[in-house]
Protein backbone atom coordinates (compact mmCIF):
# COMPACT_ATOMS: atom_id res chain seq x y z
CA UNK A 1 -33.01 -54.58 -16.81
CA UNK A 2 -35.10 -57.35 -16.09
CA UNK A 3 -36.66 -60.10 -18.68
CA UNK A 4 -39.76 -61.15 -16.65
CA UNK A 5 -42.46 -61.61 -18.55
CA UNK A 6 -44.84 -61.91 -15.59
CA UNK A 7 -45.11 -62.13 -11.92
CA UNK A 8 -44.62 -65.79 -12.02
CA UNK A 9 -41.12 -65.20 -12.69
CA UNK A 10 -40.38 -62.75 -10.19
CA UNK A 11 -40.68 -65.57 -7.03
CA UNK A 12 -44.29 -64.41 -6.36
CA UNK A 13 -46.84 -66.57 -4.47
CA UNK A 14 -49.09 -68.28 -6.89
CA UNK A 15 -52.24 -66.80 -4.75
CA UNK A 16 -50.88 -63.64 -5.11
CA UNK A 17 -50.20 -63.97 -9.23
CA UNK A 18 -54.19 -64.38 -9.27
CA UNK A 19 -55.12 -61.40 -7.51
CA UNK A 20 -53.05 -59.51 -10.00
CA UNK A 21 -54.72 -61.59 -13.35
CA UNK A 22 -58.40 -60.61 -11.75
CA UNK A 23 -57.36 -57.36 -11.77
CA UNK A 24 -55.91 -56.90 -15.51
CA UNK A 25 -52.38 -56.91 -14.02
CA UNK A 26 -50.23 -59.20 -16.41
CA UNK A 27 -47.18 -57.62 -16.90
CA UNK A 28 -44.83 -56.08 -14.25
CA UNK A 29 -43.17 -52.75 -14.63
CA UNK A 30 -39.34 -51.97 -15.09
CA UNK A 31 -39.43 -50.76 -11.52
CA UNK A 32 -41.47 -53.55 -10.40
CA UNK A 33 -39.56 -56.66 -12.16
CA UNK A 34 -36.18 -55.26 -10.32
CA UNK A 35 -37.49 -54.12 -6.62
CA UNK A 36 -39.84 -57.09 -6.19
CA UNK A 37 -37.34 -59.93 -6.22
CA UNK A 38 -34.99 -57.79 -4.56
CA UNK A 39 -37.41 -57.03 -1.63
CA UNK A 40 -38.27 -60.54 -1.04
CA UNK A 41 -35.59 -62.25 -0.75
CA UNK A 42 -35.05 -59.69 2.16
CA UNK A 43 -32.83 -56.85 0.94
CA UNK A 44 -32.90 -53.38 2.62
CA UNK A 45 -33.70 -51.03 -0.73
CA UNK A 46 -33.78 -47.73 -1.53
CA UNK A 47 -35.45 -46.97 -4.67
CA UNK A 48 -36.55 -44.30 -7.15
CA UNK A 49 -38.85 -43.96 -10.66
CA UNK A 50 -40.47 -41.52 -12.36
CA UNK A 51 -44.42 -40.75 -11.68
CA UNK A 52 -47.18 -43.40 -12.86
CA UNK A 53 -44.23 -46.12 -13.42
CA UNK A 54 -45.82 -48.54 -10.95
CA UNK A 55 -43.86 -48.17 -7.52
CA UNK A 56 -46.83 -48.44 -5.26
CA UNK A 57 -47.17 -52.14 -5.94
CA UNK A 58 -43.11 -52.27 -6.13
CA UNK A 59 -43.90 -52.40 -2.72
CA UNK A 60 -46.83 -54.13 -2.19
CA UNK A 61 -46.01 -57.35 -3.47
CA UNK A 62 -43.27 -57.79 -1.30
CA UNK A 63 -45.64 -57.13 1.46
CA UNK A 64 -48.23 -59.04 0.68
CA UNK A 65 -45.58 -61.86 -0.12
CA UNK A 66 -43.87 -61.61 3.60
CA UNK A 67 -47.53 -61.93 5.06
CA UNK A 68 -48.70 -64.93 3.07
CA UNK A 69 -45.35 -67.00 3.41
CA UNK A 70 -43.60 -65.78 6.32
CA UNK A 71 -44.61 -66.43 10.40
CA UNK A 72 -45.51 -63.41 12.34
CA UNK A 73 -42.53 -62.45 14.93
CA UNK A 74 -44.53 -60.85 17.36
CA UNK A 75 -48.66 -62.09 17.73
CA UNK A 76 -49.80 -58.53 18.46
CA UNK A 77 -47.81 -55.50 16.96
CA UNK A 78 -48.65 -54.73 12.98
CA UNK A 79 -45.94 -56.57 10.79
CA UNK A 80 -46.04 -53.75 7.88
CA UNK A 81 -45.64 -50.08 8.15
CA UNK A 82 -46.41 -47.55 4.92
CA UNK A 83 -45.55 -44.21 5.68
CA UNK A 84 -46.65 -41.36 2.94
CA UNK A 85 -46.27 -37.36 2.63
CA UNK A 86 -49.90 -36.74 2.50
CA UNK A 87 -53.28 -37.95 3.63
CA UNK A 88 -54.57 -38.11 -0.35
CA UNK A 89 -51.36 -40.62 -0.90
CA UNK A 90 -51.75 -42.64 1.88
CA UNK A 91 -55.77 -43.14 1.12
CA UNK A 92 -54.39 -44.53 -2.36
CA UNK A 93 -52.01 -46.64 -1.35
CA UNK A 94 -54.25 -48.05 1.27
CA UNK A 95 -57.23 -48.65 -1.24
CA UNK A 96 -54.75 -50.86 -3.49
CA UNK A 97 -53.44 -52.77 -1.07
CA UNK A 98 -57.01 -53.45 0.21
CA UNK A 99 -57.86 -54.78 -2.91
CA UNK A 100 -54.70 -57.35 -2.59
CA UNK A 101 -55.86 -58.11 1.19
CA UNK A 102 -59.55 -58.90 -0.34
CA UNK A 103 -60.17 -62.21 0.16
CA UNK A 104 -57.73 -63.60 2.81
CA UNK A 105 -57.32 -62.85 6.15
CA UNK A 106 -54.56 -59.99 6.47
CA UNK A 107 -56.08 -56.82 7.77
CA UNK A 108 -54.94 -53.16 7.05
CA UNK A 109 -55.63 -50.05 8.91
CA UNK A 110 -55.77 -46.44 7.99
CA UNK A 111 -54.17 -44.13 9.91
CA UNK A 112 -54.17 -39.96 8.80
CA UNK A 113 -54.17 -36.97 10.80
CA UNK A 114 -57.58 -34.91 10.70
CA UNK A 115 -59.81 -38.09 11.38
CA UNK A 116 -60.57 -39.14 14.56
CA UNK A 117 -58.16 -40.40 16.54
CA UNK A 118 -59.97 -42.48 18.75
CA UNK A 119 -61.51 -44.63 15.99
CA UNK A 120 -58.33 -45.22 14.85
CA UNK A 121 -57.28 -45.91 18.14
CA UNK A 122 -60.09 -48.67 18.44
CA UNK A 123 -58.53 -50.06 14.99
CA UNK A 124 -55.24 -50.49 16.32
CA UNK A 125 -56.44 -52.43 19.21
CA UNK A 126 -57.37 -54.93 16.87
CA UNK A 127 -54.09 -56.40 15.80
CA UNK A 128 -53.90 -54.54 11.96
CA UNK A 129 -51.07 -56.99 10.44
CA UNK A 130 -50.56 -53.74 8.07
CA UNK A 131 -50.43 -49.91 8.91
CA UNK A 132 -50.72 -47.09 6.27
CA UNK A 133 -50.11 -44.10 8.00
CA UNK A 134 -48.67 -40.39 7.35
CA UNK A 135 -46.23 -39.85 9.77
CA UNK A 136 -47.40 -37.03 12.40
CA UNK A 137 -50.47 -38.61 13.01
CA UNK A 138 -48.44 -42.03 13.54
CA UNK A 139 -46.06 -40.51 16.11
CA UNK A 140 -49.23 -39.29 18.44
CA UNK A 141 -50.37 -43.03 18.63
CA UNK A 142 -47.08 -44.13 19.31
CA UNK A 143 -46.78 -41.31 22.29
CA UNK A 144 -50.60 -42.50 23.25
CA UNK A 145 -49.40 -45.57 23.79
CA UNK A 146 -51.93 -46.73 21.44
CA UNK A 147 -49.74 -48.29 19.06
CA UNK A 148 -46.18 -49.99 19.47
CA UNK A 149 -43.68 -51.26 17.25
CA UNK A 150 -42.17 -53.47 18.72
CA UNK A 151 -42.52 -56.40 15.96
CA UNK A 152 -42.58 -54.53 12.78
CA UNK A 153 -40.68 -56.65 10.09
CA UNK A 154 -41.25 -54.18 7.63
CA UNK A 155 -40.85 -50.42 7.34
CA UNK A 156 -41.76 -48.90 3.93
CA UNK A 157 -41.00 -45.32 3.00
CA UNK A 158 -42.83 -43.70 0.16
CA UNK A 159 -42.13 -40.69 -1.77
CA UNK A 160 -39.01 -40.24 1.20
CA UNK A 161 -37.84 -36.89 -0.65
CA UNK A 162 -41.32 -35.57 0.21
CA UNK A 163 -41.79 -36.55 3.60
CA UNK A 164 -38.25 -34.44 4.37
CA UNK A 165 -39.03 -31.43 2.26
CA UNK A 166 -41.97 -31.32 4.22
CA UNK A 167 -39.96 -31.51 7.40
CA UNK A 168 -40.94 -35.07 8.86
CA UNK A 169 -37.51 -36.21 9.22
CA UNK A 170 -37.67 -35.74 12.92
CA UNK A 171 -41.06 -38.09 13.15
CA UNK A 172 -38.70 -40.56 10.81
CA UNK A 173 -36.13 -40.98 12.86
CA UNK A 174 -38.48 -41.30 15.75
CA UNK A 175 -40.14 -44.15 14.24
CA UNK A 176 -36.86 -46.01 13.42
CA UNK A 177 -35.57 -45.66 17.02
CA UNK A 178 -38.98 -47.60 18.50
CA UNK A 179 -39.16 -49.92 15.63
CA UNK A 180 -35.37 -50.87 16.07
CA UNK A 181 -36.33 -54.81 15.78
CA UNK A 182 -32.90 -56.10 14.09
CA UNK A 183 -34.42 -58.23 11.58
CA UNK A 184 -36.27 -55.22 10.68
CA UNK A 185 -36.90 -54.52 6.70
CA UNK A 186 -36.88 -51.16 5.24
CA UNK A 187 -37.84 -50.20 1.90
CA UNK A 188 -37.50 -46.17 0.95
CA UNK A 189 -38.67 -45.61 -2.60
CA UNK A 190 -37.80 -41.29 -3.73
CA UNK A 191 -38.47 -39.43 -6.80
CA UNK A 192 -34.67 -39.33 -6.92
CA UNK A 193 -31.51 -40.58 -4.60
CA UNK A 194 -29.74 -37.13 -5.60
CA UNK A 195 -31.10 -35.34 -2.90
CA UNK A 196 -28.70 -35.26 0.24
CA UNK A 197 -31.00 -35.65 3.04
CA UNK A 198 -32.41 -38.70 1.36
CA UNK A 199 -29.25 -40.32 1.25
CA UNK A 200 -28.39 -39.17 4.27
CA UNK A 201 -31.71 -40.50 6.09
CA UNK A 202 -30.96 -43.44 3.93
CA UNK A 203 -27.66 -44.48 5.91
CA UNK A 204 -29.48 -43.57 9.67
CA UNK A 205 -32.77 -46.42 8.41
CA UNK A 206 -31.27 -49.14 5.91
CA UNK A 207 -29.06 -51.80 6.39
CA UNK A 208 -26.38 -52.38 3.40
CA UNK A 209 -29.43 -51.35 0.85
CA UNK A 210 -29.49 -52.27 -2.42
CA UNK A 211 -29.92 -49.34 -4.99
CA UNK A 212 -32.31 -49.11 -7.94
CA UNK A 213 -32.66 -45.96 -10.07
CA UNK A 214 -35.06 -46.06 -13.12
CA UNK A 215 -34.23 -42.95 -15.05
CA UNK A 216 -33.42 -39.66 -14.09
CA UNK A 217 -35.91 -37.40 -12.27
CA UNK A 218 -35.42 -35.11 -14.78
CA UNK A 219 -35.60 -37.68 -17.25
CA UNK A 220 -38.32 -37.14 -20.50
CA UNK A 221 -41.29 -38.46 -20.04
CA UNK A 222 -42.04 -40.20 -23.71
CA UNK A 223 -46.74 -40.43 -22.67
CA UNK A 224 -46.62 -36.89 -22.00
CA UNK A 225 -46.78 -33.76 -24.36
CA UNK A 226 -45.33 -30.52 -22.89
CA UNK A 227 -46.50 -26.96 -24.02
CA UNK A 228 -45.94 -23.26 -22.76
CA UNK A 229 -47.30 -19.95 -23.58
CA UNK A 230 -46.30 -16.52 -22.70
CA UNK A 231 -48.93 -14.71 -20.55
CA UNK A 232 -48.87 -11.25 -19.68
CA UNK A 233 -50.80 -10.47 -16.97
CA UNK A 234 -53.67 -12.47 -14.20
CA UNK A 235 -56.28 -11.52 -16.85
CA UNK A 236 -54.58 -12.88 -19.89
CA UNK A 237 -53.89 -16.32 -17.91
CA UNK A 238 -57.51 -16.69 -17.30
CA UNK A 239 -58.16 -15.64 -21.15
CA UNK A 240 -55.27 -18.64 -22.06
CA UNK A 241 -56.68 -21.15 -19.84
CA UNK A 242 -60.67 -20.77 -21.19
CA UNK A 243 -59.20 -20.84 -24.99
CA UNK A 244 -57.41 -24.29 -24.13
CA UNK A 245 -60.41 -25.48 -22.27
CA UNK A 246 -62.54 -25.12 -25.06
CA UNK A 247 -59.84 -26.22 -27.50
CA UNK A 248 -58.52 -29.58 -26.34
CA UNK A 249 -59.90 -32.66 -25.75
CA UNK A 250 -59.90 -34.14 -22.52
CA UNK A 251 -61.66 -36.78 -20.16
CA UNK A 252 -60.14 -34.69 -16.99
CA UNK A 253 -58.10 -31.69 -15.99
CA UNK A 254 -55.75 -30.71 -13.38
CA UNK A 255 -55.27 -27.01 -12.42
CA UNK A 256 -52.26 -26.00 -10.49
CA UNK A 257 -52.39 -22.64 -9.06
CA UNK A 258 -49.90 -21.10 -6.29
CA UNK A 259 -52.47 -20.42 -3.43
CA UNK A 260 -55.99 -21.16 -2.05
CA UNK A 261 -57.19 -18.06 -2.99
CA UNK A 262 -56.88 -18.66 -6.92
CA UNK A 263 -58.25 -22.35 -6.91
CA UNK A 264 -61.65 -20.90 -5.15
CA UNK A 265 -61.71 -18.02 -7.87
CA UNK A 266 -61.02 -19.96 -10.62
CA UNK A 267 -63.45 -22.91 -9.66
CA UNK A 268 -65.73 -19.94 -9.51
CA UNK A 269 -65.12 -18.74 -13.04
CA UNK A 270 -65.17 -22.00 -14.80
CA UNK A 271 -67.97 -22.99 -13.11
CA UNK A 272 -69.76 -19.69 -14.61
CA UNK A 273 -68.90 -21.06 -18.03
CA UNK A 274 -70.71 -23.99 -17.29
CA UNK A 275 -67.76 -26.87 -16.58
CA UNK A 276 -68.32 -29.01 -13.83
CA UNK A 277 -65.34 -27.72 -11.32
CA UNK A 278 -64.28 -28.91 -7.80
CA UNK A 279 -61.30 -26.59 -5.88
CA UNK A 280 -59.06 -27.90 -3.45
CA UNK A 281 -56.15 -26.97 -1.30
CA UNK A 282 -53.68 -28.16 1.73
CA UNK A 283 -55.66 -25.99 4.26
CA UNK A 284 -59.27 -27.80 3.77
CA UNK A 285 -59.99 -30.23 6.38
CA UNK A 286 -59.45 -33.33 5.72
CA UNK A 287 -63.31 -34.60 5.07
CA UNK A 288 -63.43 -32.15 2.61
CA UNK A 289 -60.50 -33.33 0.78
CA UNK A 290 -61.72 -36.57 1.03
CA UNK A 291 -65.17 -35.87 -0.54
CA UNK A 292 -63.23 -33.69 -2.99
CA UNK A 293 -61.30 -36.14 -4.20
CA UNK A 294 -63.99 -39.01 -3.92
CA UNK A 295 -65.67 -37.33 -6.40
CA UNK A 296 -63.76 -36.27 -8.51
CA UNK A 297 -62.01 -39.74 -9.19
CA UNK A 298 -65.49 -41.55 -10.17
CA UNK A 299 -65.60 -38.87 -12.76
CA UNK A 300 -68.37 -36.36 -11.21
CA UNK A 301 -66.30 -33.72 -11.85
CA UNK A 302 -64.27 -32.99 -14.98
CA UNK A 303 -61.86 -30.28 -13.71
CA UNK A 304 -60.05 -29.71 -10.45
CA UNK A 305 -58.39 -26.46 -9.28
CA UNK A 306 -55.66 -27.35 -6.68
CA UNK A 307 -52.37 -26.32 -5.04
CA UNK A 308 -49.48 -28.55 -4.88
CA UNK A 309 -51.61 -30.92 -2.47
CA UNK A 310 -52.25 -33.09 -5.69
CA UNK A 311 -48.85 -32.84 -7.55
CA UNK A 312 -47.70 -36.22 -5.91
CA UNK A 313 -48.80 -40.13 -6.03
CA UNK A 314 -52.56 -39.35 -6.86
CA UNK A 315 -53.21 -42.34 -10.01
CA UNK A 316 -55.92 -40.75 -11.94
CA UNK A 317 -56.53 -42.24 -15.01
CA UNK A 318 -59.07 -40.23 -16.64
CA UNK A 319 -56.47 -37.02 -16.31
CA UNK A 320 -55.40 -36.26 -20.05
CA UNK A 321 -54.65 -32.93 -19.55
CA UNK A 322 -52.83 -31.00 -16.59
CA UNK A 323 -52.24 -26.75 -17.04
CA UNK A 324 -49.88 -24.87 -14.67
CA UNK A 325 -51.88 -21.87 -14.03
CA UNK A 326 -49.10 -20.84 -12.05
CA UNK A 327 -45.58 -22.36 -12.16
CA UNK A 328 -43.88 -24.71 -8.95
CA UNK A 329 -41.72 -23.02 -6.58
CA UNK A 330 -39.52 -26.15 -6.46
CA UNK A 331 -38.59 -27.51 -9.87
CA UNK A 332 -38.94 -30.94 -8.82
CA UNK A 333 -42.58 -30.27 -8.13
CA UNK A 334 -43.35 -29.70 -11.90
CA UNK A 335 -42.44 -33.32 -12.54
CA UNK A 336 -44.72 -34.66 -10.19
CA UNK A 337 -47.40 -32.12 -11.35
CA UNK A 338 -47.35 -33.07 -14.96
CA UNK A 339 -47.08 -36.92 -13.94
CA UNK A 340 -50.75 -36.58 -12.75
CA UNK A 341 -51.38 -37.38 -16.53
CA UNK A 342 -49.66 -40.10 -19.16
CA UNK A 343 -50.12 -42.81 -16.67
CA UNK A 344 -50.19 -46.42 -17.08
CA UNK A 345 -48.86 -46.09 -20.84
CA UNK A 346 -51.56 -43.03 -21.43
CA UNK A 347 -51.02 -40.20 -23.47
CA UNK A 348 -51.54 -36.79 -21.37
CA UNK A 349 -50.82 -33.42 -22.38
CA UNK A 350 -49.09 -30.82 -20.31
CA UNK A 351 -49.50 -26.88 -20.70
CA UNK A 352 -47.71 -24.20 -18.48
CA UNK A 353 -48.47 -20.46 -18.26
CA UNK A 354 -45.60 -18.58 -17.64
CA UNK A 355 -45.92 -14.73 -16.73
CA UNK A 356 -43.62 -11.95 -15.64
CA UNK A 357 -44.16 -13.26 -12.00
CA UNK A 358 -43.27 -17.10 -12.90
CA UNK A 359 -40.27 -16.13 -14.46
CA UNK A 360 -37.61 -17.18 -12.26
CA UNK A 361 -39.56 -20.87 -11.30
CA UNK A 362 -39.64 -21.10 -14.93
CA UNK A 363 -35.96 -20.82 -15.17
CA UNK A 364 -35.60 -23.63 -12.33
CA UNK A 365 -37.78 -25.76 -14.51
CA UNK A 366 -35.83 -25.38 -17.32
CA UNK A 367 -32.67 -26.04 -15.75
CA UNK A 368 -34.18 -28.75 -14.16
CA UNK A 369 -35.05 -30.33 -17.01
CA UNK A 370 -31.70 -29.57 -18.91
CA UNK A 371 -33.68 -28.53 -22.21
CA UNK A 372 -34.47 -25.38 -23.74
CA UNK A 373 -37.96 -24.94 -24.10
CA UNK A 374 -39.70 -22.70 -27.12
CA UNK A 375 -42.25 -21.19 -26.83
CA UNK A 376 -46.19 -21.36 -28.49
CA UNK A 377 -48.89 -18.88 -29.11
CA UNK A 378 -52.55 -19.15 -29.41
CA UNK A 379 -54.53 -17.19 -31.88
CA UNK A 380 -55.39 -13.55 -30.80
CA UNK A 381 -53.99 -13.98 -27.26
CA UNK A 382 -49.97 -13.08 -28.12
CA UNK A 383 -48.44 -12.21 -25.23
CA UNK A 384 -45.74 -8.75 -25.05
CA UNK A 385 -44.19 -10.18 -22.54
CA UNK A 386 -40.92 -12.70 -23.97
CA UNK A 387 -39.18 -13.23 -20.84
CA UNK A 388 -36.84 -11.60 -18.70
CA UNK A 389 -33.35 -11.14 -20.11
CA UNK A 390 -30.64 -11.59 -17.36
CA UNK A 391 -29.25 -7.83 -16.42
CA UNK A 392 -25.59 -7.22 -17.79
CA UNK A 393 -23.33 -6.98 -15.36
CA UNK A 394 -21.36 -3.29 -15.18
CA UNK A 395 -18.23 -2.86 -15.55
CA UNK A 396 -15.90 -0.44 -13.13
CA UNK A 397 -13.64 1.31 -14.79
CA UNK A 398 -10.27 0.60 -13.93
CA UNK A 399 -8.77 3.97 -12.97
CA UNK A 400 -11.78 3.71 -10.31
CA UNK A 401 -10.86 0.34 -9.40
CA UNK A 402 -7.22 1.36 -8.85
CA UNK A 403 -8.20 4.87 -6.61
CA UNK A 404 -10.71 2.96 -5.02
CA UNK A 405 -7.56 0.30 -4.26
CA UNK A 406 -5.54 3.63 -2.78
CA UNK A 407 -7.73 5.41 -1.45
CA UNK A 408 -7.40 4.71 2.61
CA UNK A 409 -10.46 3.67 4.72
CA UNK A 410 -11.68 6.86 6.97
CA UNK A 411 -11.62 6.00 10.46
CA UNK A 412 -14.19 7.26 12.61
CA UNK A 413 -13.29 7.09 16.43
CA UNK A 414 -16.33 6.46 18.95
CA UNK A 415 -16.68 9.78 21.33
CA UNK A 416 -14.71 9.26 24.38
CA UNK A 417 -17.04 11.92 26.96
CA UNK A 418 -20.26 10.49 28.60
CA UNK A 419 -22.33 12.60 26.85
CA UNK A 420 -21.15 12.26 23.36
CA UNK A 421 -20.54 8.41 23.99
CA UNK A 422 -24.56 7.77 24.20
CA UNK A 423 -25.43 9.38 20.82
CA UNK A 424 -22.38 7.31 19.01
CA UNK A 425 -24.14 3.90 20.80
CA UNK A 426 -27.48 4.99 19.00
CA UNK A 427 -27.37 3.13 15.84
CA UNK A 428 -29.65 4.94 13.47
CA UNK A 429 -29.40 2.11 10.79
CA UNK A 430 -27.86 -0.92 10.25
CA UNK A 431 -24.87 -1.84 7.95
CA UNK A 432 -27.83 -3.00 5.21
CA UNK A 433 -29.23 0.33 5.24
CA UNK A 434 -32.51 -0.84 7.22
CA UNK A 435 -33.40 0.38 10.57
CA UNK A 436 -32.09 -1.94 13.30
CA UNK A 437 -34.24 -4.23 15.36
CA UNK A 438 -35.26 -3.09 18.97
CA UNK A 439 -34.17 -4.61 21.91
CA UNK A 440 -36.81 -6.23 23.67
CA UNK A 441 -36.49 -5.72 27.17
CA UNK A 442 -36.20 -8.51 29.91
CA UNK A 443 -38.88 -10.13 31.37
């Protein structure tokens, strides 16, 4: 645990100690008073925190810090590379670090697939000394030829356990292989450094890292109240989620649902009732998103239905309330949904629906977490359903067990004449007891 009090202490550049007092930033962070020294003084570091701890500018700092103090080792490739999971992540990151840039003469580049590539093409041409990218759309520069790497100092990997589970890891190591310059720098910050491919990428991109773990992933997050209710059926949800709508007090909401489909139909439906609603979802293009979001951040909107698109690095700080319409596949993905409120030392409240349907996420969640959760109600809307009690396992008798021991396997021998030999080949199901695939003939 670290004792600075501010930035001053943590070896920043004066310059960059006033940027942060302009801004209202006095005081660094747990994570940011340990990875900030570490990072500048030129440590490879692999990282993780909980949601809304301050990370982003865990990693800023020591970027802007390298630019402002260091010389350039190549006069024409970009010095700093941010890779992110997703487009809305990357836009954040990029509009904090442009208000650190502000003022001096470092320039920063946007680079996200769904935009057109060649305006950012153009950009690149002019000598960005920092790139925030997502990492497909990187990769078809860097096959364009529009973009090399031959110079970066500094590679910087955010959210890592994302990026994999969303099957970038090829793109990943791609990018290591070009930027291979051997004083190369590489941060990788994760939700959590117990997951195996993280840890694995980790030994493939960093160089003897340093290790910094700020709680558990599962760890309780003090800013943010937790609440579930039973709900029977689709209907009762949407009864549920109008009662707490009208019930709590909120600046913003969050909705998680499981697919498109709901997000449009509740927007619809709350919208009827007179709330100001925006939907959004992974398979909107990506001006859409952006206007989506846009708006919704300078407060013209005061709830948004989404999929899983916003569970991760989105800093909204007019969010007080986030409700799981619909429970995570992956348990980790609760965490990062609920983190969407209680930021920056703000209290947030967190409510989860949990039908017949959401059962077994429910039960990842719970495990996850490694606390039992109770249950509430809410007057006139008691749910039947109570969960779903884990089947007993039967028990075989023993005499059967022993006869079935005794008993000898039957035999059945193939048909040795031609004609008998091509019914036996015709397999009328398989050993599952489903009908087998067909053959596809040759081309």
């Amino acid at each position: 645990m670290s004792n600075a009090e501010n930035f001053t202490d943590l070896g920043l550049d004066p310059r960059l100690s006033t940027i942060l007092d302009h801004q209202g930033i006095s005081r660094p962070t747990e994570i940011q008073a340990l990875a900030v020294p570490t990072a500048i003084v030129g440590h490879d570091l692999i990282a993780s925190s909980k949601t809304g701890s301050g990370k982003t500018l865990a990693y800023l700092l020591p970027t802007m810090q390298r630019l402002m103090r260091q010389k350039a080792l190549s006069k024409k490739d970009p010095r700093v590379l941010i890779l992110t999971p997703t487009r809305e992540l990357a836009k954040q990151v990029y509009a904090q670090l442009r208000s650190l840039v502000s003022g001096t003469q470092l320039r920063a580049v946007l680079v996200l697939g769904g935009e057109n590539f060649n305006d950012q093409a153009k950009a690149l041409g002019k000598d960005p000394h920092v790139v925030v990218a997502t990492p497909g759309r990187l990769v078809n520069h860097l096959d364009e030829r529009s973009l090399f790497l031959d110079g970066l100092e500094l590679l910087i990997l955010d959210e890592a356990d994302r990026m994999l589970d969303l099957g970038f890891a090829e793109q990943l190591n791609r990018i290591n292989q070009i930027a291979s310059h051997r004083l190369r720098q590489t941060l990788m910050f994760s939700a959590t450094l117990e997951h195996a491919e993280v840890n694995s990428m980790a030994k493939t991109l960093l160089k003897s890292p340093k290790r910094i773990a700020i709680g558990a992933a599962n760890a309780e997050h003090a800013d943010i109240e937790k609440r579930f209710y039973f709900a029977d059926h689709l209907d009762h949800k949407q009864a549920l989620l109008e009662r707490i709508l009208d019930t709590e007090t909120y600046q913003q909401v969050i909705i998680f649902t499981a697919t498109r489909a709901d997000t449009e139909r509740l927007s619809q439906l709350l919208s009827g009732k007179g709330l100001k609603t925006a939907a959004l979802s992974g398979e909107m293009s990506q001006t859409d998103r952006n206007k989506i979001m846009d708006s919704f951040s300078r407060g013209q909107q005061q709830v948004l239905i989404t999929t899983d698109v916003a569970s991760r690095g989105l800093d909204l700080l007019q969010v007080s309330l986030v409700v799981n319409f619909d429970m995570p596949k992956q348990a980790e993905e609760y965490v990062h949904r609920i983190g969407r409120t209680g930021r920056a030392g703000a209290k947030g409240v967190a409510i989860s629906l949990v039908g017949p349907k959401d059962w077994d996420a429910f039960k990842r969640v719970e495990s996850f977490l490694q606390q039992s959760v109770n249950f509430g109600e809410l007057d006139g809307l008691k749910a039947k359903f109570k969960g779903v009690k884990d089947a007993p396992v039967a028990k075989v008798p023993k005499s059967e067990v022993s006869a079935a021991v005794a008993r000898p396997k039957r035999v059945i021998k193939a048909p040795q004449d031609r004609k008998n030999r091509r019914t036996a080949n015709l397999q009328i199901v398989s050993d599952d007891g489903m009908a087998p695939l067909k053959k596809k003939k040759a081309d």
